[in-house]
Structure formats: structure tokens, C-alpha cells
N, C-alpha and C. Protein backbone atom coordinates (compact mmCIF):
# COMPACT_ATOMS: atom_id res chain seq x y z
N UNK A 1 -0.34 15.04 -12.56
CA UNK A 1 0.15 13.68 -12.35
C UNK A 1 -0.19 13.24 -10.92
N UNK A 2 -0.63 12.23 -10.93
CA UNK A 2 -1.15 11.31 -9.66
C UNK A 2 0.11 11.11 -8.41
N UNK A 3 -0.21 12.01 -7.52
CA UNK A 3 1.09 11.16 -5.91
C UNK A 3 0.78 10.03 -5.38
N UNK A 4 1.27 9.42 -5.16
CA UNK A 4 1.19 8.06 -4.10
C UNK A 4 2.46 8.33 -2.83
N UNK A 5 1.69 7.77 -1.60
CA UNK A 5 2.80 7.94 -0.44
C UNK A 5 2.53 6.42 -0.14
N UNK A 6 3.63 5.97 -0.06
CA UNK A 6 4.15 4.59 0.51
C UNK A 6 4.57 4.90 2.07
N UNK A 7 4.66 4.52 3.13
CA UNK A 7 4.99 4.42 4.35
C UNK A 7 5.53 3.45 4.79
N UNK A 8 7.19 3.32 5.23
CA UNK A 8 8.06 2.96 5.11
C UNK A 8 7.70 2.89 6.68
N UNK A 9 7.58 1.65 7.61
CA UNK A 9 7.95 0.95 8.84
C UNK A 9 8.91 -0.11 9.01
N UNK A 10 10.15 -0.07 10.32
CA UNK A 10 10.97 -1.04 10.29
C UNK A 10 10.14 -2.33 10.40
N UNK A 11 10.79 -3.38 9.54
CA UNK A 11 10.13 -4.53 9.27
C UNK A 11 9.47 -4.70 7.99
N UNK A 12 9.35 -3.55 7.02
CA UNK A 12 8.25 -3.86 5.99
C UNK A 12 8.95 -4.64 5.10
N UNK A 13 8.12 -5.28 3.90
CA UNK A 13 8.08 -6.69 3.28
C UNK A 13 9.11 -5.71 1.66
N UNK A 14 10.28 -5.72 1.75
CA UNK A 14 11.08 -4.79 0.11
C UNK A 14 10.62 -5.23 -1.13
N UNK A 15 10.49 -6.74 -0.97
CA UNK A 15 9.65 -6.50 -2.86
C UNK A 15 8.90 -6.03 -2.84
N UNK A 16 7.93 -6.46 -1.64
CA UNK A 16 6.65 -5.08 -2.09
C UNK A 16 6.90 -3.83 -2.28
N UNK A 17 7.83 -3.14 -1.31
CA UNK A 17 7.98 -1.63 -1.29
C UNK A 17 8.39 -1.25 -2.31
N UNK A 18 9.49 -2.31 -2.91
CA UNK A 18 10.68 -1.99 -4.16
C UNK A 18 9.69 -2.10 -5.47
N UNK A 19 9.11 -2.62 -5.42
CA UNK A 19 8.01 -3.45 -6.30
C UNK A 19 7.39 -2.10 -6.92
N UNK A 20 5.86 -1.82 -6.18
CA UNK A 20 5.44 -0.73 -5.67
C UNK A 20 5.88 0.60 -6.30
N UNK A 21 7.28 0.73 -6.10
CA UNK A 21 7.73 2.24 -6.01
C UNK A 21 8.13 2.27 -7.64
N UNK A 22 8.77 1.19 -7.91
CA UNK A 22 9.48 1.21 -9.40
C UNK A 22 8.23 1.19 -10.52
N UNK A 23 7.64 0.31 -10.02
CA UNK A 23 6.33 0.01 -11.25
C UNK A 23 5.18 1.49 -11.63
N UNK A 24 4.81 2.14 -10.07
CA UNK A 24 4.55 3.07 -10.55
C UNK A 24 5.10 4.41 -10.72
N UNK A 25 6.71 4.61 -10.44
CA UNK A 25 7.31 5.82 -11.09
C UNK A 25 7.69 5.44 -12.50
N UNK A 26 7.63 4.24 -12.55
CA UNK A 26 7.87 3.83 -14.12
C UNK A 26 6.83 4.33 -15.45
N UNK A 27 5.70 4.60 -14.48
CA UNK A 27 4.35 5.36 -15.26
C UNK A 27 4.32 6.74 -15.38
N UNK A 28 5.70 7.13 -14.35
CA UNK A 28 5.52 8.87 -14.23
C UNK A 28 4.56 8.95 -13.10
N UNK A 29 4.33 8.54 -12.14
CA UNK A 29 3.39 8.78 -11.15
C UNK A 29 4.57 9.29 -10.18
N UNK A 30 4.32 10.92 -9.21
CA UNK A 30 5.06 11.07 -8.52
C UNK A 30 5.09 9.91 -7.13
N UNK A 31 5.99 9.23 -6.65
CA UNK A 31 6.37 8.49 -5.52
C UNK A 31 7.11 8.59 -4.08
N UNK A 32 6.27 9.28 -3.43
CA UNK A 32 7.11 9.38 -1.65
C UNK A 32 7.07 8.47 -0.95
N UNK A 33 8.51 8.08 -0.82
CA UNK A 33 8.40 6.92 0.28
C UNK A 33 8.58 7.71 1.71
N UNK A 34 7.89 7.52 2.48
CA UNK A 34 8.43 8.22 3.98
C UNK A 34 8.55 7.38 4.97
N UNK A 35 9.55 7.45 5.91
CA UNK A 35 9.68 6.44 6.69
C UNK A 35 9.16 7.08 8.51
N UNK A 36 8.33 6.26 9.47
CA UNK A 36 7.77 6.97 10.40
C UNK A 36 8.30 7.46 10.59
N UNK A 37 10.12 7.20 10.78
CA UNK A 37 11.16 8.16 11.90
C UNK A 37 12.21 8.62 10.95
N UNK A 38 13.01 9.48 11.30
CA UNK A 38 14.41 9.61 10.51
C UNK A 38 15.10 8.82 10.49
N UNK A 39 16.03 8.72 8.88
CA UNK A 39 16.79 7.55 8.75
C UNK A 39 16.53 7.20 8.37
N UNK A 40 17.34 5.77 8.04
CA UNK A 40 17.04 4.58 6.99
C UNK A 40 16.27 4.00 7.90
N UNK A 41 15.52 3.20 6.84
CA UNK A 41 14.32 1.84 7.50
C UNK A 41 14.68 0.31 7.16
N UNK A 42 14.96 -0.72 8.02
CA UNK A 42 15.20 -2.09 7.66
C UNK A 42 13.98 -2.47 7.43
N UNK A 43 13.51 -3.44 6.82
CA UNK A 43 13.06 -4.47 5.94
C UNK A 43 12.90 -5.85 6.38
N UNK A 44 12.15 -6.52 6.81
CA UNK A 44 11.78 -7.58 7.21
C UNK A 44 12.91 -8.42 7.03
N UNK A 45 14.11 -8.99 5.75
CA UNK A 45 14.67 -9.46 5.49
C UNK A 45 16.38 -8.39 5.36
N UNK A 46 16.33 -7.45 5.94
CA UNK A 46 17.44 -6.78 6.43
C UNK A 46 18.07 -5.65 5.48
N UNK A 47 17.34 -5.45 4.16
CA UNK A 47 17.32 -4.64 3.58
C UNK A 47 17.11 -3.51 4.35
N UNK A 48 17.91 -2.20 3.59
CA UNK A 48 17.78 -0.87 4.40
C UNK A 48 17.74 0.11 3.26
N UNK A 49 16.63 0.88 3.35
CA UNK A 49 16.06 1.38 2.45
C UNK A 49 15.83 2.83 3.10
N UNK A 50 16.77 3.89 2.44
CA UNK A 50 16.63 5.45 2.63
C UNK A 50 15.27 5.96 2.02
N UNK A 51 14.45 6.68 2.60
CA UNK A 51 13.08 6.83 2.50
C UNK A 51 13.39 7.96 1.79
N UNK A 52 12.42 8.67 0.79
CA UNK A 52 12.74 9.86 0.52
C UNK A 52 12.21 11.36 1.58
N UNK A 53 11.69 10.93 2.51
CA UNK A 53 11.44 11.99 3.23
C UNK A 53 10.87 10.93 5.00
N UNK A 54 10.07 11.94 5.61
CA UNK A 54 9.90 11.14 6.85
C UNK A 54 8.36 11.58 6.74
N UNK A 55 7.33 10.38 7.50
CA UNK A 55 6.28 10.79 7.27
C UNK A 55 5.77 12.12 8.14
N UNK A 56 6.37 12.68 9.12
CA UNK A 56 5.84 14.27 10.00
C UNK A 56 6.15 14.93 8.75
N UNK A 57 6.94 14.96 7.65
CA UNK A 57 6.98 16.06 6.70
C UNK A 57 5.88 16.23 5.57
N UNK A 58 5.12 14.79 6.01
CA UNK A 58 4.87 14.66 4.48
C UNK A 58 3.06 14.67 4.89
N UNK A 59 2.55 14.30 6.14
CA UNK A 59 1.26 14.12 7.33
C UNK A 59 0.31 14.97 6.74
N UNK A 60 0.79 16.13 6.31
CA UNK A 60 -0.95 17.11 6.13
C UNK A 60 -0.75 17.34 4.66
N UNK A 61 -0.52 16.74 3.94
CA UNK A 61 -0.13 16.91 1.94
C UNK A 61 -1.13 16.07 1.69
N UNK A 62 -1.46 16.29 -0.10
CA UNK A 62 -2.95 15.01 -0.21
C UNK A 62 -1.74 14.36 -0.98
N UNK A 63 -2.52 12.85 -0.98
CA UNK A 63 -2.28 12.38 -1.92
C UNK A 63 -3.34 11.54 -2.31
N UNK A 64 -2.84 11.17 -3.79
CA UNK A 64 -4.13 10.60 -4.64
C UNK A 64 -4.58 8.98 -3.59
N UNK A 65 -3.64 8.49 -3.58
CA UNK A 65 -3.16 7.33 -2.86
C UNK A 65 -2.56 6.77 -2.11
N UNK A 66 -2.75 6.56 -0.94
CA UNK A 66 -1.76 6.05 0.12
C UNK A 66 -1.69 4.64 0.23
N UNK A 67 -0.67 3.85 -0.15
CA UNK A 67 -0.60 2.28 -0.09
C UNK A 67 0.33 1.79 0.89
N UNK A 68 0.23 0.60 1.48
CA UNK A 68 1.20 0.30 2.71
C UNK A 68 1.33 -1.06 2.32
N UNK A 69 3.17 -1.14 2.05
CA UNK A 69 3.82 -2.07 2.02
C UNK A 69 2.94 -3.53 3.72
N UNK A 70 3.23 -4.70 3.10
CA UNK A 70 3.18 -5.61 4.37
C UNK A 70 4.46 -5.87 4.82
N UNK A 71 4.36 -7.07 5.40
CA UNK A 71 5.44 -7.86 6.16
C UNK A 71 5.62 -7.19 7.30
N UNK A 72 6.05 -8.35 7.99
CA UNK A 72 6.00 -8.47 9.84
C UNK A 72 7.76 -8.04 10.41
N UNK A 73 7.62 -7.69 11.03
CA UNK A 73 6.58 -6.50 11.99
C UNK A 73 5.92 -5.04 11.28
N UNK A 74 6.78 -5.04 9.99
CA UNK A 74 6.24 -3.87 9.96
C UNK A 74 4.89 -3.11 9.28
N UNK A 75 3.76 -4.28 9.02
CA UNK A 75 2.67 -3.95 9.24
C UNK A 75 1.75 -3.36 10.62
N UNK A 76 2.47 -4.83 11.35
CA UNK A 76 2.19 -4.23 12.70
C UNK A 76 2.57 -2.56 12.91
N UNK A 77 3.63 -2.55 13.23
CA UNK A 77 4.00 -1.09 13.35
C UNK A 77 3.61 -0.06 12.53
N UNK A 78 2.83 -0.01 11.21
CA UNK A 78 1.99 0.73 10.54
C UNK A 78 0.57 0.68 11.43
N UNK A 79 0.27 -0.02 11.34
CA UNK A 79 -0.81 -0.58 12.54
C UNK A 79 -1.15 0.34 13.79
N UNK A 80 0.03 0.77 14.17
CA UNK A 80 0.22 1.18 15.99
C UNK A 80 0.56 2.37 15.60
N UNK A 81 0.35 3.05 14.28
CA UNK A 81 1.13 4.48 14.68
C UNK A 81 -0.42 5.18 13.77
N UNK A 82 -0.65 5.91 15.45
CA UNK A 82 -2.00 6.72 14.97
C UNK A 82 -2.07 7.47 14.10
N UNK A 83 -0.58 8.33 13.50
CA UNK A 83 -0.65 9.15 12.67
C UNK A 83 -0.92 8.46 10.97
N UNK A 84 -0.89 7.06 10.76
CA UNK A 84 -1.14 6.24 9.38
C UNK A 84 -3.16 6.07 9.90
N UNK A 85 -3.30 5.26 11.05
CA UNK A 85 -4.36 5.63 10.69
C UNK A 85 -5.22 6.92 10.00
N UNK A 86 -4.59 7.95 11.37
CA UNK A 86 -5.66 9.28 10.82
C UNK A 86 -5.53 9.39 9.40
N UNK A 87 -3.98 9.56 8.60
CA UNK A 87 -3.85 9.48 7.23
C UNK A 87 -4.43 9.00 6.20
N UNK A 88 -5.06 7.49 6.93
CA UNK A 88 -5.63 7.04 6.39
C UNK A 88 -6.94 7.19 5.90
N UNK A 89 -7.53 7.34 7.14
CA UNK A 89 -8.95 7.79 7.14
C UNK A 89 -9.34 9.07 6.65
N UNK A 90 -8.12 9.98 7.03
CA UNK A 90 -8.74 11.20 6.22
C UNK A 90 -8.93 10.97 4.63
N UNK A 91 -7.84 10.26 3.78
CA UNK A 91 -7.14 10.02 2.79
C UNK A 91 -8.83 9.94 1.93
N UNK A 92 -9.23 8.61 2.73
CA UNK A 92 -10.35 7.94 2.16
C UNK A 92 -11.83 8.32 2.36
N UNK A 93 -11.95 9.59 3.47
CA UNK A 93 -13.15 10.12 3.59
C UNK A 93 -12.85 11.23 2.68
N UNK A 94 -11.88 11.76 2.33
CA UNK A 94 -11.77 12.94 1.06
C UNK A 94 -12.04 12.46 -0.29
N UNK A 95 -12.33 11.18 -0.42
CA UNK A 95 -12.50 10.44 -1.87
C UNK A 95 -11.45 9.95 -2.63
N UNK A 96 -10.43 9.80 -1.99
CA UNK A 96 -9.23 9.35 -2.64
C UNK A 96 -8.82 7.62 -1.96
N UNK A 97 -7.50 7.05 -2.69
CA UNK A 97 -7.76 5.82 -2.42
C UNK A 97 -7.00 5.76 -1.33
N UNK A 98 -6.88 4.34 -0.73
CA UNK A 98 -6.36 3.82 -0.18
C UNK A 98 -5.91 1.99 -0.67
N UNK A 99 -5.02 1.62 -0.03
CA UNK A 99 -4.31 0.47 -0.52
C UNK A 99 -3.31 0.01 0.53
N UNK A 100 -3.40 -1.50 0.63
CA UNK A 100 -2.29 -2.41 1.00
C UNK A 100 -1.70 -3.75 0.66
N UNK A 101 -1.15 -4.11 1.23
CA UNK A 101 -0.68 -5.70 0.25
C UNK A 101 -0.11 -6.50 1.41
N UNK A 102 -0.14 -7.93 1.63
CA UNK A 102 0.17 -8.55 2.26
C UNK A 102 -0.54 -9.08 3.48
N UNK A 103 0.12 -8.41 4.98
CA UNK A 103 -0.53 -8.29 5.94
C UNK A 103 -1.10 -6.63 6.54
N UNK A 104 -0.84 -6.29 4.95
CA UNK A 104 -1.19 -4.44 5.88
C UNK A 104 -2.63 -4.38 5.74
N UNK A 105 -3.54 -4.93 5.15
CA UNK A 105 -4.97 -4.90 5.23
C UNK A 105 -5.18 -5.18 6.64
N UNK A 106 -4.46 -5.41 7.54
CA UNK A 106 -4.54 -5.03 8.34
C UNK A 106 -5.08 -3.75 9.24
N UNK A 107 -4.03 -3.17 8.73
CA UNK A 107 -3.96 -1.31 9.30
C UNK A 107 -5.20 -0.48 8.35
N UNK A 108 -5.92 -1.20 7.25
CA UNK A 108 -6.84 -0.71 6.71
C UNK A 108 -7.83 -1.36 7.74
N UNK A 109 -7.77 -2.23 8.48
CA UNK A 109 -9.20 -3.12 8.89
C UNK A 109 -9.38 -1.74 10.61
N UNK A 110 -7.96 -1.39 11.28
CA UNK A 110 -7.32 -1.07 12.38
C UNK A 110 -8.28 0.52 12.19
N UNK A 111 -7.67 1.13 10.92
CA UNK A 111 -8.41 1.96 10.37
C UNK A 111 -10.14 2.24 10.25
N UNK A 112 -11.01 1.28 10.17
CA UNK A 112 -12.36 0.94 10.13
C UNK A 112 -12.65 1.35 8.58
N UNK A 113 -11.80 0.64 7.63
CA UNK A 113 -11.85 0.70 5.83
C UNK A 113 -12.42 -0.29 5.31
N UNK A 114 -12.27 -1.53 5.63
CA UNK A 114 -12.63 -2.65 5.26
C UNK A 114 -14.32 -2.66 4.97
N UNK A 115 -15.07 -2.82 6.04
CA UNK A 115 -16.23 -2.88 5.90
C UNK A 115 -16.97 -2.32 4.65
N UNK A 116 -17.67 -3.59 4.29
CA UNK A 116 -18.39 -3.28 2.71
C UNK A 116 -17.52 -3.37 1.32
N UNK A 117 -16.13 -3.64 1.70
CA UNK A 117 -15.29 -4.30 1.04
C UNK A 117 -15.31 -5.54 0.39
N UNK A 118 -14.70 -5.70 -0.32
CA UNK A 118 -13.83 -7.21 -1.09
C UNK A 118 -12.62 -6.79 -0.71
N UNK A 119 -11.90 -7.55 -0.09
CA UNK A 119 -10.57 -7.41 -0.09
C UNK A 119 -9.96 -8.45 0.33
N UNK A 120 -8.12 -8.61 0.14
CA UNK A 120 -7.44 -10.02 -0.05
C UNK A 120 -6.23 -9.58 0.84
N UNK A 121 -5.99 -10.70 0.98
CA UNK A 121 -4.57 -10.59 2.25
C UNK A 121 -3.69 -12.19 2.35
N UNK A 122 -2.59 -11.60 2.79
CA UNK A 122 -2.16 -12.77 3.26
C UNK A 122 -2.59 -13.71 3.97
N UNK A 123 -2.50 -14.93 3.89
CA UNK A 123 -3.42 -15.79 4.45
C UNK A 123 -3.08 -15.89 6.04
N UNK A 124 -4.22 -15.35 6.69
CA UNK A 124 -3.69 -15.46 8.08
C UNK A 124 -3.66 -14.27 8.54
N UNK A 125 -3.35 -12.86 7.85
CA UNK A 125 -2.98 -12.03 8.54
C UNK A 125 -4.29 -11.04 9.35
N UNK A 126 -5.81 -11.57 8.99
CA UNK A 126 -6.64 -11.20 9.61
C UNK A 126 -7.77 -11.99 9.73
N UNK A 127 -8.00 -11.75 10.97
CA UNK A 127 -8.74 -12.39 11.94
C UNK A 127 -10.27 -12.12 11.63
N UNK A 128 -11.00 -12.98 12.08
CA UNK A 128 -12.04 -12.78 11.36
C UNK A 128 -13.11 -11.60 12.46
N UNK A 129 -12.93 -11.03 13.50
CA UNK A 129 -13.12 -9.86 14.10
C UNK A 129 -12.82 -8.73 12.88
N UNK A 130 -11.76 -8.60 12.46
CA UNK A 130 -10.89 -8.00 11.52
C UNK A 130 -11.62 -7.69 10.42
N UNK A 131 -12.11 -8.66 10.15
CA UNK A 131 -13.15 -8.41 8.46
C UNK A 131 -14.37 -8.59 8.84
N UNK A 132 -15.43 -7.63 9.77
CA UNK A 132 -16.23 -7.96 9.95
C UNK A 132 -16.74 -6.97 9.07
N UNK A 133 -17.51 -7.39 8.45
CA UNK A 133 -18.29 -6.16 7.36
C UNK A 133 -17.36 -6.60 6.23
N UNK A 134 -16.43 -7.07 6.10
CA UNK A 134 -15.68 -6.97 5.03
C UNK A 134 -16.00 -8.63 3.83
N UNK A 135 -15.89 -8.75 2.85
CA UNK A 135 -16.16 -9.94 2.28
C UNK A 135 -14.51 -10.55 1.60
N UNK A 136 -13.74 -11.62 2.26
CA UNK A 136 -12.58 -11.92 2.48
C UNK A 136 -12.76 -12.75 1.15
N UNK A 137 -11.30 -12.75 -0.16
CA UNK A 137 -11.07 -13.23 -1.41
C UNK A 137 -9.87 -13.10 -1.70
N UNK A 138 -9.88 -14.79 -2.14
CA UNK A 138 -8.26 -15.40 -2.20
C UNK A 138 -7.39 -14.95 -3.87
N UNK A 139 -8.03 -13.84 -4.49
CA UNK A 139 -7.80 -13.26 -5.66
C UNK A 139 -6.59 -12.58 -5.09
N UNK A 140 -5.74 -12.38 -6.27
CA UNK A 140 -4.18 -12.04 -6.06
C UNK A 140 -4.74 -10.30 -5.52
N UNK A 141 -5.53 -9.90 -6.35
CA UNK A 141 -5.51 -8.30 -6.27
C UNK A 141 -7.05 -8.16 -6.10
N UNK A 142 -7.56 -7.42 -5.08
CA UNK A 142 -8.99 -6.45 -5.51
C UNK A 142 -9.02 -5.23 -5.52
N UNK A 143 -9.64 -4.88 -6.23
CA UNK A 143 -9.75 -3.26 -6.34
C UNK A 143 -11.29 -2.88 -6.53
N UNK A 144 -11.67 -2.95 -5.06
CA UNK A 144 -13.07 -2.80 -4.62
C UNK A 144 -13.31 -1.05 -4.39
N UNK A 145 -13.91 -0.31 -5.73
CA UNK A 145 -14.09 0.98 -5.33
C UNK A 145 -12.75 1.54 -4.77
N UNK A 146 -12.59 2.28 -3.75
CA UNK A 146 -11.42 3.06 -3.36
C UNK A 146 -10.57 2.20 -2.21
N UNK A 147 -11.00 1.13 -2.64
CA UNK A 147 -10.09 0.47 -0.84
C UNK A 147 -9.35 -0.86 -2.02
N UNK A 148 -8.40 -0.75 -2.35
CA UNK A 148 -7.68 -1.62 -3.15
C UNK A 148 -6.45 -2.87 -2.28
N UNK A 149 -6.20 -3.79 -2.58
CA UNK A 149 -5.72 -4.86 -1.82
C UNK A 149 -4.99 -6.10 -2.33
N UNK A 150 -3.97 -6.66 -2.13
CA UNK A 150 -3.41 -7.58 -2.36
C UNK A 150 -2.65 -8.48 -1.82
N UNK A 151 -2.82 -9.82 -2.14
CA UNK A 151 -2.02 -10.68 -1.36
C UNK A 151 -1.07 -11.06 -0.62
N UNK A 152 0.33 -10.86 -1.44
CA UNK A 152 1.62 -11.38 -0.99
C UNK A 152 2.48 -10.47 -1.58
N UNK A 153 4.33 -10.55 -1.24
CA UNK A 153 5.59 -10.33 -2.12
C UNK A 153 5.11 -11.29 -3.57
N UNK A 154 4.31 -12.24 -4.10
CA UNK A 154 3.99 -12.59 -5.14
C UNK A 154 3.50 -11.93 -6.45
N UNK A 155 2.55 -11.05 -5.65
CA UNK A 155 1.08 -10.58 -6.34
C UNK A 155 1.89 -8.81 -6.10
N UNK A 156 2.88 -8.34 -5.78
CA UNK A 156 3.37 -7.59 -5.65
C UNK A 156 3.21 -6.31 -7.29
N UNK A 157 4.12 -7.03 -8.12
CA UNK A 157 3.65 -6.57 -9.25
C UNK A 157 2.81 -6.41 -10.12
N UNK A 158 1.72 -7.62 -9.82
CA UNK A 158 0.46 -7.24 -10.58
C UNK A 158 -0.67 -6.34 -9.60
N UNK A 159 -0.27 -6.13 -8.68
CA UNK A 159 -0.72 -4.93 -7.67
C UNK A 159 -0.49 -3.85 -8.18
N UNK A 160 1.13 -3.59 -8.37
CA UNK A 160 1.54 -2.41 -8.92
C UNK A 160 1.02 -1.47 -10.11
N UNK A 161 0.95 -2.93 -10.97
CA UNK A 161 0.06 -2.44 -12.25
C UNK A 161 -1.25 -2.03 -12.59
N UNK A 162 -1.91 -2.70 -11.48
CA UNK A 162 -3.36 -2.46 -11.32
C UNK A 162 -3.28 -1.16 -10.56
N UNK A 163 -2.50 -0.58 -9.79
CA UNK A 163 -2.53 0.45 -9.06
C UNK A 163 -2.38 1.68 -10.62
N UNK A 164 -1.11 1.08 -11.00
CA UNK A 164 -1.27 2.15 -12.50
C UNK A 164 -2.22 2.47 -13.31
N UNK A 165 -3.16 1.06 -13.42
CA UNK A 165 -4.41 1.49 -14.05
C UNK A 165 -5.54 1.78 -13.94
N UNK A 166 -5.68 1.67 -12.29
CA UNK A 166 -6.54 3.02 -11.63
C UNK A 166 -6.55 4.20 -11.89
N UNK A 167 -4.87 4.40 -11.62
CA UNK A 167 -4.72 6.28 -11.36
C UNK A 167 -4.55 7.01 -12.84
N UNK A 168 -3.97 5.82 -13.74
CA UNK A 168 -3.91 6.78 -15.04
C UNK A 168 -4.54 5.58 -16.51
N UNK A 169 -5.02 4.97 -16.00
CA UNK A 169 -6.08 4.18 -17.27
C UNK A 169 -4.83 2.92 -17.51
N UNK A 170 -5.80 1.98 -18.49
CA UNK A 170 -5.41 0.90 -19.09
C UNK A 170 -4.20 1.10 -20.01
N UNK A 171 -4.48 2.14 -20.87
CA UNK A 171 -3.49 2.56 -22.29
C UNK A 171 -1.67 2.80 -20.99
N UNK A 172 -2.00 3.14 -20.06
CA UNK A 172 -0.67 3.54 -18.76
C UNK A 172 -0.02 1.91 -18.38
N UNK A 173 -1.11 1.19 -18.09
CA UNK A 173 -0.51 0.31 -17.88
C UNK A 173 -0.16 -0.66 -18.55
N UNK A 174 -1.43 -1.17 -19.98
CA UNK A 174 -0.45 -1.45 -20.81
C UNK A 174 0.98 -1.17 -21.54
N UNK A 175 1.42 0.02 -21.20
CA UNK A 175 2.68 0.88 -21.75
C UNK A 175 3.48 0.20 -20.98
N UNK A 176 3.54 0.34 -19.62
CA UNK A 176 4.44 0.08 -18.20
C UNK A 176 4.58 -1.81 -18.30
N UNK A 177 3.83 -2.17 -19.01
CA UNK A 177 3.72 -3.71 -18.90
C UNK A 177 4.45 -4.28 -19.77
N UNK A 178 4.69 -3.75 -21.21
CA UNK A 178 5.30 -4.06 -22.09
C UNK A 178 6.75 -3.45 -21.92
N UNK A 179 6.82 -2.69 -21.35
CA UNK A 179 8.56 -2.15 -20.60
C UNK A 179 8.98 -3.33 -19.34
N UNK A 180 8.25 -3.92 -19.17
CA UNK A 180 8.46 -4.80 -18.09
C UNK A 180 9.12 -6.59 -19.21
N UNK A 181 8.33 -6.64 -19.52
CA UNK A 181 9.13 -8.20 -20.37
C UNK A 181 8.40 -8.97 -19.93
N UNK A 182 6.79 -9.03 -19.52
CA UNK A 182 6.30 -10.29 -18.54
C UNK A 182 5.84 -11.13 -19.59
């Protein structure tokens, strides 16, 4: 069964995270949320969300997928903490994916992921230094090869799902979709 690590920074965007976490343990995909530091993590909108572990525990483990919640600040602060880059980069030079939503295409651009990409973001949240190499699209979701991406708290769930039907096929996410009521 497929892991995904979510990375939990104060400030991040909760539908996404909440979004995210439910849609694909709802597939049976194992789900670690880790938060940089110990403790609970607030939420852009003041939600406080107990991580299931901290990311120093979780730093040298693979996972299939590493995706990063947005929202301000705490993209930024995914952004600034060298240990998500390296994660990152290792993640995605081992052949596995990577993913963000919102303004965390960011910390993929911070990363040097983008380039040779399609990828989508909140409007605004990168600069066009930012996507250089990269080809910028106002599509809710892309899933360009291993660098996957999405818009907003909107596009949250059809992120989620598309993330499901990467890691475990169409027949997964049609299942997870029809448990949903959309």
C-alpha cells in the first residue's frame, strides 16, 4: 500500500490538509501527517491540528509521495525549512512523486522541481522568476509526470482524488468517489 507524508507548518491552509488526508486514507493509502516541530500545528484560519508524528521522526523513511498543504504563512514556512526541501528533492530524484496545492508550488519551485513542468497554483503565489522553466496553467489540478499540483482550498478534493488515482488506478478512485456523494 502506497505512503503519503503531508507536512504540517504553522499557518497551513485545513481544507486542504483535512481534505488531503481523509480522501486518501479513505482509499486505504497509509497517511503521515508530521508537523516541523512538536505539538499541535495552527492553521491559517486557527484550526489546530495534532500531527501524527513530527517531521525529524519521519526525515529519512520513503515515501511514495510527499504533498504540501498551502496557505500563508505556512507555505512560506515549508519554504524556509531546508529539511522539506532536501525531502523533497531526494523524494523526486528517487522516482517517486511529489505534490502541492495552493501556494506550496512554491516550495516545489524553492526546491528546483518545477522546471519542465505544467503546473497550477494559486493565483499570485508565484512569481514569474519562480516558474522559470516551468509552463504556468489555470487548470484546477495537473499531474505533469511526477510533479503533481493544484490550485486552491477549492480544487482541494479533486486533487485528492487525482492523487488516488495516480497511486492506486482509476477503479480506486472511482470507488472513493462514489463514497463521497459528489
Amino acid at each position: 500500500m502506497p505512503r503519503v507524508l503531508i507536512p504540517l507548518a504553522p499557518g497551513f491552509e485545513e481544507l486542504e490538509a483535512v481534505s488531503l488526508s481523509n480522501i486518501l486514507r479513505r482509499a486505504g493509502i497509509e497517511v503521515v501527517m508530521a508537523g516541523l516541530h512538536p505539538g499541535s500545528v495552527c492553521a491559517s484560519r486557527g484550526m489546530v491540528i495534532v500531527p501524527d508524528t513530527t517531521l525529524e521522526q519521519v526525515m529519512h523513511e520513503d515515501f511514495d509521495l510527499v504533498v504540501l498543504p498551502g496557505g500563508l504563512p505556512g507555505a512560506d514556512n515549508l519554504r524556509d525549512d531546508p529539511r522539506i526541501i532536501h525531502l523533497l528533492q531526494r523524494t523526486h530524484e528517487e522516482g517517486r512523486l511529489v505534490g502541492a496545492i495552493c501556494a506550496a508550488p512554491k516550495v516545489l519551485a524553492q526546491a528546483g522541481l518545477l522546471a519542465g513542468h505544467r503546473v497550477t497554483y494559486y493565483p499570485g503565489a508565484l512569481s514569474d522568476e519562480a516558474l522559470a522553466g516551468a509552463t504556468a496553467s489555470q487548470s484546477a489540478v495537473e499531474m505533469d509526470d511526477r510533479v503533481l499540483t493544484s490550485r486552491g482550498p477549492g480544487t482541494a478534493m479533486d486533487f485528492a482524488l487525482a492523487l488516488v488515482e495516480k497511486l492506486l488506478g482509476r477503479a480506486k478512485r472511482d470507488e472513493v468517489e462514489r463514497g463521497l456523494v459528489r
